[in-house]
N, C-alpha and C. Protein backbone atom coordinates (compact mmCIF):
# COMPACT_ATOMS: atom_id res chain seq x y z
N UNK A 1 -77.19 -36.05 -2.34
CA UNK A 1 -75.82 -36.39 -2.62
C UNK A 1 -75.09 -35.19 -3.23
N UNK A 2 -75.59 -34.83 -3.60
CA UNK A 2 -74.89 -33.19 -4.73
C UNK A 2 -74.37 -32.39 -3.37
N UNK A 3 -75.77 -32.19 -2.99
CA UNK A 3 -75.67 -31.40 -1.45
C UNK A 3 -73.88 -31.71 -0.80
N UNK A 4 -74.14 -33.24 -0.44
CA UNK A 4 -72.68 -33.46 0.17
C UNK A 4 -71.36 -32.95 -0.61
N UNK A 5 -71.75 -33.61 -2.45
CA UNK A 5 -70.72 -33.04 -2.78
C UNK A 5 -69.97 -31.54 -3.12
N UNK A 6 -71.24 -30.34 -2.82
CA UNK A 6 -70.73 -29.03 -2.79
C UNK A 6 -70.20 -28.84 -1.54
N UNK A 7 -70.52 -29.58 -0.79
CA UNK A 7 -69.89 -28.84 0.69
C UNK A 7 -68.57 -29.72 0.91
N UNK A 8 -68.06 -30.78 0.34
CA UNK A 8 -66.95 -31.18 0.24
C UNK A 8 -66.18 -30.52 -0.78
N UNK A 9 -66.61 -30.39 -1.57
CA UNK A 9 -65.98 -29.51 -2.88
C UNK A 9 -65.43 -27.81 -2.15
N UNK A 10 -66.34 -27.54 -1.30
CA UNK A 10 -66.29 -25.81 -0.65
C UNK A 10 -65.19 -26.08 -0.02
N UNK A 11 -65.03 -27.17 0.79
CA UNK A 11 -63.82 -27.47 1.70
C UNK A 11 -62.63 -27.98 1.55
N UNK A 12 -62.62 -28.40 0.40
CA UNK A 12 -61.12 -28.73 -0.48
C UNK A 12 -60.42 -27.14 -0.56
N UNK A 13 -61.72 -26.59 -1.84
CA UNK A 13 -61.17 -25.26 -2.06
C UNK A 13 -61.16 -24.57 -1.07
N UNK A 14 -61.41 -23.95 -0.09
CA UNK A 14 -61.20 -23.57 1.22
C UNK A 14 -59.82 -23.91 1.87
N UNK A 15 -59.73 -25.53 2.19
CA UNK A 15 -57.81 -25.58 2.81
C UNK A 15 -57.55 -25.46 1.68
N UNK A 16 -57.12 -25.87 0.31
CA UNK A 16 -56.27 -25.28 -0.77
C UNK A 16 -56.26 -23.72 -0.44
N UNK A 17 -57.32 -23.06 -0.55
CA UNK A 17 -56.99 -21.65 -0.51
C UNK A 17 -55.86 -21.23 0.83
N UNK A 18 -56.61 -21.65 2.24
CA UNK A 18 -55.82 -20.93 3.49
C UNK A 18 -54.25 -21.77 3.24
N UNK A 19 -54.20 -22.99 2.61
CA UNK A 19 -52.51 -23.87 2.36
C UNK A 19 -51.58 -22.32 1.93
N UNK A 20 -52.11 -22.38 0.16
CA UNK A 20 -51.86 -21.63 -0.40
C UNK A 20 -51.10 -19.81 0.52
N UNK A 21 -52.19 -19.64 1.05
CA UNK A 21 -52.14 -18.11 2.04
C UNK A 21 -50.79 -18.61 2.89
N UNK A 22 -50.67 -19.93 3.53
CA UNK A 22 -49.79 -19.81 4.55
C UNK A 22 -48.63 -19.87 4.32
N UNK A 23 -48.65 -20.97 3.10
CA UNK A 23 -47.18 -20.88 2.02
C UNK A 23 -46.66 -19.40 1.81
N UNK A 24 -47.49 -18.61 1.14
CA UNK A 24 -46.99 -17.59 0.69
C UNK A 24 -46.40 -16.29 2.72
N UNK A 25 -47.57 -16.58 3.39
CA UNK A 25 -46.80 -15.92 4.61
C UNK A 25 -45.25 -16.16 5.07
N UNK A 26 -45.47 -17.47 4.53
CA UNK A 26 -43.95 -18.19 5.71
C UNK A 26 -42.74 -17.46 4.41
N UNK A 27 -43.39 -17.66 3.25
CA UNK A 27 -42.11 -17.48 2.36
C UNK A 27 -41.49 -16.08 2.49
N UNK A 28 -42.74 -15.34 2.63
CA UNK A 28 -42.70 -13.70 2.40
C UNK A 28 -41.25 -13.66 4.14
N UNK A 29 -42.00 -13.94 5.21
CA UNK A 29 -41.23 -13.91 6.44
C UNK A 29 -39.91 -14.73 6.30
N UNK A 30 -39.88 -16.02 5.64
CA UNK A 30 -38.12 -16.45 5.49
C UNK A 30 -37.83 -15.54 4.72
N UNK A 31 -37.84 -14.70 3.53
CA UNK A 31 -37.37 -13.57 2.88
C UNK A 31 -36.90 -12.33 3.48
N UNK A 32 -37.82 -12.11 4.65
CA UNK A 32 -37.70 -11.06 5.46
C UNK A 32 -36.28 -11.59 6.18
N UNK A 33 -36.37 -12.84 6.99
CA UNK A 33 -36.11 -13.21 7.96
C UNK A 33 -34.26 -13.20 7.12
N UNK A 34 -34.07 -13.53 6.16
CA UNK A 34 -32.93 -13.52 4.87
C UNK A 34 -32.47 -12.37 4.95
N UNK A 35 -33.44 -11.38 4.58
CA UNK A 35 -32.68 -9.98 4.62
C UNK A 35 -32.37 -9.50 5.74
N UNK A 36 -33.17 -10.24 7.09
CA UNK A 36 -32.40 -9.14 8.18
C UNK A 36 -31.14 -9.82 8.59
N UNK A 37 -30.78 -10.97 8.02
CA UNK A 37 -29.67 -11.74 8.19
C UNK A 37 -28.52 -11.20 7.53
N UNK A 38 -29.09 -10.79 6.41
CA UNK A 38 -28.37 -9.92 5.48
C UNK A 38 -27.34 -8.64 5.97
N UNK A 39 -28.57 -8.09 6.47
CA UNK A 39 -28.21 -6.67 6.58
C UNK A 39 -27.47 -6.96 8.04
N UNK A 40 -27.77 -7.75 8.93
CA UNK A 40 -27.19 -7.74 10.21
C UNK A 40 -25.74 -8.77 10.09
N UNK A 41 -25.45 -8.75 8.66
CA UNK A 41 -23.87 -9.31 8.25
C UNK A 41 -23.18 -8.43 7.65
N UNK A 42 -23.90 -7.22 7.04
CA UNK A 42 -23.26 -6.69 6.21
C UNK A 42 -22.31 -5.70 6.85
N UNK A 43 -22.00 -5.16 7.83
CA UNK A 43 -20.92 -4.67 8.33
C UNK A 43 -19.57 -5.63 7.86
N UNK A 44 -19.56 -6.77 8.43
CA UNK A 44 -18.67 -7.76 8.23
C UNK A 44 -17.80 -7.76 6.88
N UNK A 45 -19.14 -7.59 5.84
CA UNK A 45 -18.77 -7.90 4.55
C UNK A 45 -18.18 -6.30 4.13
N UNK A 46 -18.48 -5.40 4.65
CA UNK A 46 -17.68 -4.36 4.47
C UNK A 46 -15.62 -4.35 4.41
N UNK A 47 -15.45 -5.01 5.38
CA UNK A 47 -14.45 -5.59 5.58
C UNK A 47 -13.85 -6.73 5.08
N UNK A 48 -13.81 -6.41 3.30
CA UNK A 48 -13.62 -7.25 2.88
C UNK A 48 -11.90 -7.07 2.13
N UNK A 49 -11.53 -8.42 2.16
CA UNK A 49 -9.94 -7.99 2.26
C UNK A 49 -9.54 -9.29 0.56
N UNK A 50 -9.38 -8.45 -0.60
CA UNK A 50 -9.46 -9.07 -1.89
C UNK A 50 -8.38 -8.61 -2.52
N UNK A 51 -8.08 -8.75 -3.54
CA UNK A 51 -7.03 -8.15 -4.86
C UNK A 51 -6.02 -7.67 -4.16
N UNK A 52 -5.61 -6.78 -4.21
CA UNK A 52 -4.01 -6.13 -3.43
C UNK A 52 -4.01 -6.57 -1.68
N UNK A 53 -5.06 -6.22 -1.39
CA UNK A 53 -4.94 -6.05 0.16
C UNK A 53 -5.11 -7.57 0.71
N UNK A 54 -5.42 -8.71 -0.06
CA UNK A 54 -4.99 -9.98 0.09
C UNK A 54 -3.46 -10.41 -0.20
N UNK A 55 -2.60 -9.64 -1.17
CA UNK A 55 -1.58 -9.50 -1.44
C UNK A 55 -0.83 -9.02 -0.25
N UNK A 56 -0.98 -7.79 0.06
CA UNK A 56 -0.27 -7.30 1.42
C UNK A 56 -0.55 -8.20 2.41
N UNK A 57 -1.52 -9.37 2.43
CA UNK A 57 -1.40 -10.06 3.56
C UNK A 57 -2.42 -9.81 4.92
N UNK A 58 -3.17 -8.79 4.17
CA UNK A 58 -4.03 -8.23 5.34
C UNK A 58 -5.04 -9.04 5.59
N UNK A 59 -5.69 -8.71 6.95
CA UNK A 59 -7.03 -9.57 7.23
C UNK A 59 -8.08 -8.20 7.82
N UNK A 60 -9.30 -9.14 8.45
CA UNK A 60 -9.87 -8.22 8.88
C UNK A 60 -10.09 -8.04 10.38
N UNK A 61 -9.16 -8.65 10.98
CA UNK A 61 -9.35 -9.01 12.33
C UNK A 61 -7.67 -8.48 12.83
N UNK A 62 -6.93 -7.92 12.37
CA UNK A 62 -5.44 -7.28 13.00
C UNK A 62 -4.94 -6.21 12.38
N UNK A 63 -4.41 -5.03 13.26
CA UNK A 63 -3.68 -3.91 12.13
C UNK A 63 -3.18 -3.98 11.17
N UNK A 64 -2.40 -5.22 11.11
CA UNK A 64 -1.15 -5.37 9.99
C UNK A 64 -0.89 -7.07 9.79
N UNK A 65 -1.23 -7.79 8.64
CA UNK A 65 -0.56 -8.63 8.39
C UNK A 65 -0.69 -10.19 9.29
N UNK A 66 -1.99 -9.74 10.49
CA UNK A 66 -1.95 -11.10 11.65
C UNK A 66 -1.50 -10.18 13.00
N UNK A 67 -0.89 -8.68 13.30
CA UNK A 67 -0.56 -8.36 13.82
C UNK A 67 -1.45 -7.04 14.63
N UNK A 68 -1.34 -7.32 16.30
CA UNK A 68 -2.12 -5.68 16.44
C UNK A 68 -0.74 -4.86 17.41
N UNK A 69 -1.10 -4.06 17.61
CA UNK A 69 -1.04 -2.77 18.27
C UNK A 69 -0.78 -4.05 19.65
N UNK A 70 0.71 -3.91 20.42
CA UNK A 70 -0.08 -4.72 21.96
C UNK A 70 0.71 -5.88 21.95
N UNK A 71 0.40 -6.82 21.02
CA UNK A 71 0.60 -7.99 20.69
C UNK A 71 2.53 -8.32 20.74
N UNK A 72 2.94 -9.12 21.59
CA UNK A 72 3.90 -10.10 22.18
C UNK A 72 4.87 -9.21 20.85
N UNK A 73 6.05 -8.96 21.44
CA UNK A 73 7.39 -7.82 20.04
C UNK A 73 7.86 -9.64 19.18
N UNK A 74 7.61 -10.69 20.12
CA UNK A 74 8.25 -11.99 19.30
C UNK A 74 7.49 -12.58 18.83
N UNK A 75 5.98 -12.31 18.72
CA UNK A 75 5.33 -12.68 17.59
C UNK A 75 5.17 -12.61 16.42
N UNK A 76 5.98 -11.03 15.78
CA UNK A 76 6.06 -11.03 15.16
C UNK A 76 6.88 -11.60 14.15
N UNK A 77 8.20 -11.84 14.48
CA UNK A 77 9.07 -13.48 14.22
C UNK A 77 8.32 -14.38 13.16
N UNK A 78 7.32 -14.86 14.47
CA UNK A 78 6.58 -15.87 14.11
C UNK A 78 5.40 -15.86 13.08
N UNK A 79 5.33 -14.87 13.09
CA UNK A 79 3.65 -14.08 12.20
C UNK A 79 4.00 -14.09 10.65
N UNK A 80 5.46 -13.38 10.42
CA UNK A 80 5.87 -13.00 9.49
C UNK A 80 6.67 -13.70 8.90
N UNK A 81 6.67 -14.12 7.65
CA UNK A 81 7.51 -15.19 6.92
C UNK A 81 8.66 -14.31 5.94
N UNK A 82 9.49 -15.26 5.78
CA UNK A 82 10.56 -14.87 5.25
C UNK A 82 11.79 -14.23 6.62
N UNK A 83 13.59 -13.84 5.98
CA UNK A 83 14.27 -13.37 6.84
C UNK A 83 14.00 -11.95 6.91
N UNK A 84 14.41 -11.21 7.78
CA UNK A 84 14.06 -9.64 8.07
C UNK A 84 15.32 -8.90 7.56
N UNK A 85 14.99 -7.89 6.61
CA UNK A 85 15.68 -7.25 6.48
C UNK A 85 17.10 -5.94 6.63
N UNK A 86 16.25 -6.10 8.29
CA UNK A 86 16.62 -5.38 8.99
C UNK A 86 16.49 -5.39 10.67
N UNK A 87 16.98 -5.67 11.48
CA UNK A 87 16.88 -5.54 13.15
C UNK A 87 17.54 -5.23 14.14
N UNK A 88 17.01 -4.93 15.02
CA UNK A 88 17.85 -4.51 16.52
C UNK A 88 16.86 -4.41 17.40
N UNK A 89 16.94 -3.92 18.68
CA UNK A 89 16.14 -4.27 19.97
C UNK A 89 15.05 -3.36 20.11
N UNK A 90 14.77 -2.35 19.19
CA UNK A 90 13.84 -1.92 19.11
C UNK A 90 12.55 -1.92 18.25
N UNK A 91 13.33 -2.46 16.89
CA UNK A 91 12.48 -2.38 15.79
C UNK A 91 12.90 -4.06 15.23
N UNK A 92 12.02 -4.26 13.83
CA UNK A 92 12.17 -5.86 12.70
C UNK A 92 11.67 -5.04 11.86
N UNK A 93 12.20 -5.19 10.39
CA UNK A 93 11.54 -5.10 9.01
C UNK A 93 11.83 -5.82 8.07
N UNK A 94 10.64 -6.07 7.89
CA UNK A 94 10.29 -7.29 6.77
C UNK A 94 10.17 -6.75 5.16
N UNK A 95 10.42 -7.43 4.09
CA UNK A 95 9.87 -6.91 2.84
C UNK A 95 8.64 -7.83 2.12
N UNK A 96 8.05 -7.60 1.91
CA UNK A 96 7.20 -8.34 0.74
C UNK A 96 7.25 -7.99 -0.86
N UNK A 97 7.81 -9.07 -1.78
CA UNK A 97 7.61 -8.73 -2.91
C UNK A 97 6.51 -9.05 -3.88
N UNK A 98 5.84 -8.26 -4.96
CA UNK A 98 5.05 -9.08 -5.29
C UNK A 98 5.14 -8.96 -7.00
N UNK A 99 4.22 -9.84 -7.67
CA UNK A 99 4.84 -10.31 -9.07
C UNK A 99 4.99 -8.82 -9.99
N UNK A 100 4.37 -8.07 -10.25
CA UNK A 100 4.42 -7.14 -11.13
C UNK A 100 5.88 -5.70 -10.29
N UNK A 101 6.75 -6.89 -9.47
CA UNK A 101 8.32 -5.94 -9.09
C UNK A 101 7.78 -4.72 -7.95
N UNK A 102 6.16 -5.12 -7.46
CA UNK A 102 6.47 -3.91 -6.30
C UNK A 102 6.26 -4.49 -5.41
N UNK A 103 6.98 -3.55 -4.28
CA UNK A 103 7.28 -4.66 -3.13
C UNK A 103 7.04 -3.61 -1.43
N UNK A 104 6.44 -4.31 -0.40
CA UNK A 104 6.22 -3.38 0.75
C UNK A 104 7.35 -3.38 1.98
N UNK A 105 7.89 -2.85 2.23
CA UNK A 105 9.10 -2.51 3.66
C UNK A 105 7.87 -2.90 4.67
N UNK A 106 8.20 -3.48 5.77
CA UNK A 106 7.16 -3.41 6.84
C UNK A 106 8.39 -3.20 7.65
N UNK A 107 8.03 -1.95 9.27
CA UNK A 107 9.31 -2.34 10.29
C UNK A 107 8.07 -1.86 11.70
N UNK A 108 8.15 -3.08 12.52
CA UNK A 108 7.33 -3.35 13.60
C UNK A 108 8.11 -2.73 14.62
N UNK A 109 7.70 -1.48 15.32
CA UNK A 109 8.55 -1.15 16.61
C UNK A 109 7.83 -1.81 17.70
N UNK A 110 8.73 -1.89 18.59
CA UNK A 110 8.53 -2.07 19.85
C UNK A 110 8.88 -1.55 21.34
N UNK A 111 8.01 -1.64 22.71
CA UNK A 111 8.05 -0.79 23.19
C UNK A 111 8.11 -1.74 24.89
N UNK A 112 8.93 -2.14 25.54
CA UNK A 112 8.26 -2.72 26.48
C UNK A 112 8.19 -3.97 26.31
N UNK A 113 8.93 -4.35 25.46
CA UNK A 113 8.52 -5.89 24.47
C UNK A 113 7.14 -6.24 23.43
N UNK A 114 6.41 -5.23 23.73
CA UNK A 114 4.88 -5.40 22.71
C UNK A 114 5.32 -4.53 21.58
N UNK A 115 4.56 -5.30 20.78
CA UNK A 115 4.41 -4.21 19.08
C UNK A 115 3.94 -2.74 19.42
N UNK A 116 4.27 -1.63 19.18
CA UNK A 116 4.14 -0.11 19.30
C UNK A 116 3.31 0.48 18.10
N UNK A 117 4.14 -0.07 16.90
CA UNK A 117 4.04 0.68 15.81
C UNK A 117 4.28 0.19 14.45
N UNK A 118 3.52 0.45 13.58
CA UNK A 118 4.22 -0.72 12.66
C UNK A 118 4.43 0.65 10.88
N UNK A 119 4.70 0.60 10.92
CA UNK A 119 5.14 1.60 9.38
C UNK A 119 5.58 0.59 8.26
N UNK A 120 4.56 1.03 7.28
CA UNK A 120 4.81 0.57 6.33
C UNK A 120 5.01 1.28 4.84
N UNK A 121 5.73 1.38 4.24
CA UNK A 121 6.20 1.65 2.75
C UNK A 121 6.09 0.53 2.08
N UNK A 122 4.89 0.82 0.45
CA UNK A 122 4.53 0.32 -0.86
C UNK A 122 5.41 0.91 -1.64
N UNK A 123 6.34 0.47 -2.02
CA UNK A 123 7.04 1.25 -3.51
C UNK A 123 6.49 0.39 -4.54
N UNK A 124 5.70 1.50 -5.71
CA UNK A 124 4.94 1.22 -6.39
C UNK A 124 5.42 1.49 -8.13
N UNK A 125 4.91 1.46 -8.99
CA UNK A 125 5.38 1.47 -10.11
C UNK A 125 4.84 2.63 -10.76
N UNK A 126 3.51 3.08 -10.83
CA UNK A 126 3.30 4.18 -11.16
C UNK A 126 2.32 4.66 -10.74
N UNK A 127 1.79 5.85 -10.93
CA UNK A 127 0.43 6.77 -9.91
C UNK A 127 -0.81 5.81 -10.30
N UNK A 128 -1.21 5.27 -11.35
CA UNK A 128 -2.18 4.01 -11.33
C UNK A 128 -2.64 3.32 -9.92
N UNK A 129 -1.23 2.75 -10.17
CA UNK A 129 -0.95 1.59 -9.08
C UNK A 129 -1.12 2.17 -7.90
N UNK A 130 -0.78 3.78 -7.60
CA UNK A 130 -0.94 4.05 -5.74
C UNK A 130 -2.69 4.46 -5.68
N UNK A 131 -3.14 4.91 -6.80
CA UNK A 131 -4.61 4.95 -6.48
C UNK A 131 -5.16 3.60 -6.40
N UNK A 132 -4.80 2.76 -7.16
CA UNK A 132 -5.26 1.65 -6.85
C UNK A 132 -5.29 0.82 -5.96
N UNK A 133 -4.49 1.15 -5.14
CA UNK A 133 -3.97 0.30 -3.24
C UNK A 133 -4.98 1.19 -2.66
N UNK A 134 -4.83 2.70 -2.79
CA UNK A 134 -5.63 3.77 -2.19
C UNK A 134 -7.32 3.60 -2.31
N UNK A 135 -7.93 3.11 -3.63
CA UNK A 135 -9.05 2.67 -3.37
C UNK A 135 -9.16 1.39 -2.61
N UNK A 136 -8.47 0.63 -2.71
CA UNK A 136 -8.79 -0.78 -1.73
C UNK A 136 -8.81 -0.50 -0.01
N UNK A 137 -7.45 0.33 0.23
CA UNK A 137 -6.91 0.70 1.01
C UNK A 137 -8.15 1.75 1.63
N UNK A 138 -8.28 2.57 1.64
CA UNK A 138 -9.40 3.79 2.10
C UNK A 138 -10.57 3.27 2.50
N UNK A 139 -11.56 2.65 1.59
CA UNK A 139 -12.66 1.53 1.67
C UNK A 139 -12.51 0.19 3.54
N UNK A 140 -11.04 -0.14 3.26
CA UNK A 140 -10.67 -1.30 3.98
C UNK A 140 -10.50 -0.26 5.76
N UNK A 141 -9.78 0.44 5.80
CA UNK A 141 -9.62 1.27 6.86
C UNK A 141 -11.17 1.94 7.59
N UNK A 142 -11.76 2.61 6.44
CA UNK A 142 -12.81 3.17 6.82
C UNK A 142 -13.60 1.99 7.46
N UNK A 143 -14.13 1.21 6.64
CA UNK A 143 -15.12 -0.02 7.51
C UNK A 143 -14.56 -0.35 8.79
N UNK A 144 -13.26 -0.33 8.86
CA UNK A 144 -12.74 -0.96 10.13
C UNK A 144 -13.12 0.04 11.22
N UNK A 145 -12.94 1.30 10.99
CA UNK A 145 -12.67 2.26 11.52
C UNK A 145 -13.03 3.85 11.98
N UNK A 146 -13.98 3.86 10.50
CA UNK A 146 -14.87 4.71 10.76
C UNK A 146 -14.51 5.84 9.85
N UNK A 147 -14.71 6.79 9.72
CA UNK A 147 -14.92 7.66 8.73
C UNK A 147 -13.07 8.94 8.75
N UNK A 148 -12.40 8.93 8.09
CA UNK A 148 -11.11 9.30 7.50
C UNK A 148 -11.04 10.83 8.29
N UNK A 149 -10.44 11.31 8.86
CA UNK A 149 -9.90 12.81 8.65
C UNK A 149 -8.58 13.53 7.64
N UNK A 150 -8.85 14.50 6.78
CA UNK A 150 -7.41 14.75 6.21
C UNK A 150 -6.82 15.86 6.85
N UNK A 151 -5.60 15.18 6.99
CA UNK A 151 -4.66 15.80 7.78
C UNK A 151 -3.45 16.08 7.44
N UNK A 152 -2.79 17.28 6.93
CA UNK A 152 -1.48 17.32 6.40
C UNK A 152 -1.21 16.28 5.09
N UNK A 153 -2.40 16.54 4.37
CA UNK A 153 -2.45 15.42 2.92
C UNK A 153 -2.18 13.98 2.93
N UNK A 154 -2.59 14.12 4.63
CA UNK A 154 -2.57 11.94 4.87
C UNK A 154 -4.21 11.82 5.29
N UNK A 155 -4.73 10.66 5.09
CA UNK A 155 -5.89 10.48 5.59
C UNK A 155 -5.39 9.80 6.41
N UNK A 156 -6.48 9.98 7.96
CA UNK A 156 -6.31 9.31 9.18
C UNK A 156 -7.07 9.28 10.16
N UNK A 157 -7.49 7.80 10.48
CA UNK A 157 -8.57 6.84 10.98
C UNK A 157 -7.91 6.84 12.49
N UNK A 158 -9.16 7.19 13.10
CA UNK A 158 -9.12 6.35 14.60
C UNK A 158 -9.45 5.68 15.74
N UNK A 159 -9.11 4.51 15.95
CA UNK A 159 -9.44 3.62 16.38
C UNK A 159 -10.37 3.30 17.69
N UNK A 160 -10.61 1.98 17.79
CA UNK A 160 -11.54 2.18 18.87
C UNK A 160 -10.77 2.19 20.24
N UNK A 161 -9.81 1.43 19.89
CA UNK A 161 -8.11 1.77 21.02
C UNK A 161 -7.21 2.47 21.33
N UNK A 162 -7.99 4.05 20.28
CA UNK A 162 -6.78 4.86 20.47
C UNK A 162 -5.68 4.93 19.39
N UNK A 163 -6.28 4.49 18.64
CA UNK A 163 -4.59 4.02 17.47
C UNK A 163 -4.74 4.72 16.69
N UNK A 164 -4.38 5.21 15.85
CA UNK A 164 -4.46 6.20 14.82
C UNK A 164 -3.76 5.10 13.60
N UNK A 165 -4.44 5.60 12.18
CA UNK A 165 -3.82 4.56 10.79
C UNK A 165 -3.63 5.99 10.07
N UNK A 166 -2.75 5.99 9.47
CA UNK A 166 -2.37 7.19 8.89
C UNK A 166 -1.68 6.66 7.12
N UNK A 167 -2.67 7.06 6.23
CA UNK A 167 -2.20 6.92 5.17
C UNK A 167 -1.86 8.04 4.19
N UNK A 168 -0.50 7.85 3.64
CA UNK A 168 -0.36 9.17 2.67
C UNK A 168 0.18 8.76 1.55
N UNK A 169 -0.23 9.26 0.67
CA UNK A 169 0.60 9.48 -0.87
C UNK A 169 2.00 9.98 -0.67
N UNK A 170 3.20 9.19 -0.85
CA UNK A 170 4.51 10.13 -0.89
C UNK A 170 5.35 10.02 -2.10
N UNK A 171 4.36 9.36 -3.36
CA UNK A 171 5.01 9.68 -4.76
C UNK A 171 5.71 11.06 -4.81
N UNK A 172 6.97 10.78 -5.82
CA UNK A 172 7.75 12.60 -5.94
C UNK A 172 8.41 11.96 -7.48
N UNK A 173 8.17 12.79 -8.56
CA UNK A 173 9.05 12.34 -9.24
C UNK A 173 8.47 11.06 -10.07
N UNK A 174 9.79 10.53 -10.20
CA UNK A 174 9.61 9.26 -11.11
C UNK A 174 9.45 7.53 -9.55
N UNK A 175 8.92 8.59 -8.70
CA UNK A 175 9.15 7.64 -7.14
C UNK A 175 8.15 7.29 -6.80
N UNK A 176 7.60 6.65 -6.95
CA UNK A 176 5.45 6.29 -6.40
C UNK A 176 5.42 5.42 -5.51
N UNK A 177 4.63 5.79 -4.40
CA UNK A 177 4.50 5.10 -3.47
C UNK A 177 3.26 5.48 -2.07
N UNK A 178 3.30 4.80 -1.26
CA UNK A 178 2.24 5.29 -0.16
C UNK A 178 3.07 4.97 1.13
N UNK A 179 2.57 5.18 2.16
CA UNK A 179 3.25 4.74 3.45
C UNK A 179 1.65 5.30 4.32
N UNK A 180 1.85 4.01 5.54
CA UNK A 180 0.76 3.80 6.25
C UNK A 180 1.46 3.40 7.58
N UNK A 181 1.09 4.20 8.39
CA UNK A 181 1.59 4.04 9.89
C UNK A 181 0.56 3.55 11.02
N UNK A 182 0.71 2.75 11.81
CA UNK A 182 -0.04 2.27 12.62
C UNK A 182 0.10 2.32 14.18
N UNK A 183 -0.34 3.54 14.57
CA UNK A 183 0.40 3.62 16.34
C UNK A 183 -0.77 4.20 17.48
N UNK A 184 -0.14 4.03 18.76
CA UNK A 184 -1.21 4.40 19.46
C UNK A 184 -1.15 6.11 19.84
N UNK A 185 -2.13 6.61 19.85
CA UNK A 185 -2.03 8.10 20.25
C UNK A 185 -1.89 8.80 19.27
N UNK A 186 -2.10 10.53 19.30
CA UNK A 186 -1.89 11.38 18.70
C UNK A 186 -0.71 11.56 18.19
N UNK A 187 0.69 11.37 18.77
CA UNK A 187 1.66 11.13 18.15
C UNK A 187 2.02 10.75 16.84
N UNK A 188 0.95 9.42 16.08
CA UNK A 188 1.16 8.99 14.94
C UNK A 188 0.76 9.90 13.92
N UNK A 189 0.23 10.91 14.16
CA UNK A 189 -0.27 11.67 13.08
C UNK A 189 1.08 13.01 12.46
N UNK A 190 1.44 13.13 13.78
CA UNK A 190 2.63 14.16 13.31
C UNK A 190 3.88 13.46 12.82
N UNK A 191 4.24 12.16 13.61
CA UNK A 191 5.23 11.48 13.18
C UNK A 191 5.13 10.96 11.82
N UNK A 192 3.98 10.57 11.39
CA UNK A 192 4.10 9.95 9.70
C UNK A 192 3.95 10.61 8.67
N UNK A 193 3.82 12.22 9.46
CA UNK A 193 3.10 13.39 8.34
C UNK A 193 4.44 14.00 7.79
N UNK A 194 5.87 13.65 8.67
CA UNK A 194 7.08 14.05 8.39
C UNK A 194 7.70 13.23 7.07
């Protein structure tokens, strides 16, 4: 009887042991299986659109605001809330204000009836504040876009369509601000550098 009970006793501890082993395999591999989930999201999360640049209205899926490069000249109408500050048959500009009194010009050209170009001016409150769009801002472009060239003291991204994003510092003075242009072709780089 002993006899039986060591060799039942061997075989408890035996599946406890291989249980034990398989638990720990599967966990180790869902961990793995976690991180490659991880890492095969994390582009995405690069493109993350928080603090100011949720303010401007941005996303991570359009140039500007819900808007691309292409996209219908009367969508933007519809895209953009509030009255326009400004229009005629070529161009719309919009303002956005926001609580601490700074506020962004947006003016959407058009070309053919599609959006062309979209330029935008931040008038800002002080050099703080434009580095501070500029870190959100730089971070947000690059992920989209890929790695910055400086050019005539604008940084400028380009696209997988050809588009060029052109951002510059144009504080002077007691005047702080940035401006960011959004167009297709080489063109946008000389035009926003003026």
């Amino acid at each position: 009887m002993n006899r039986y009970f060591l060799i039942v006793a061997a075989l408890v501890v035996g599946l406890c042991f291989q249980a034990c082993n398989a638990r720990k395999t599967t966990d180790e591999q869902g961990t793995n299986s976690t991180t490659a989930t991880a890492s095969t999201a994390e582009p995405a999360a690069d493109v993350s659109v928080t603090g100011r640049l949720a303010d401007l209205g941005l996303t991570s899926d359009s140039h500007w605001r819900g808007i691309n490069l292409g996209d219908a000249f009367s969508n933007v109408k519809s895209t953009e809330k509030g009255e326009p500050f400004e229009s005629d048959e070529n161009h719309i500009g919009y303002t956005v204000e926001f609580k601490n009194l700074e506020s962004a010009d947006m003016l959407y050209y058009q070309k053919n009836q599609n959006v062309s170009a979209i330029n935008v001016d931040l008038f800002l409150n002080n050099q703080q504040s434009v580095d501070g769009y500029k870190k959100e801002l730089e971070p947000y472009f690059t992920a989209r876009y890929g790695t910055a060239k400086a050019v005539n003291g604008s940084s400028v991204w380009t696209g997988p369509k050809g588009e060029t994003i052109t951002l510059k510092d144009v504080s002077k003075g007691k005047d702080f601000g940035l401006k960011i242009r959004i167009a297709q072709g080489e063109g946008a780089i000389t035009a926003s550098t003026k």
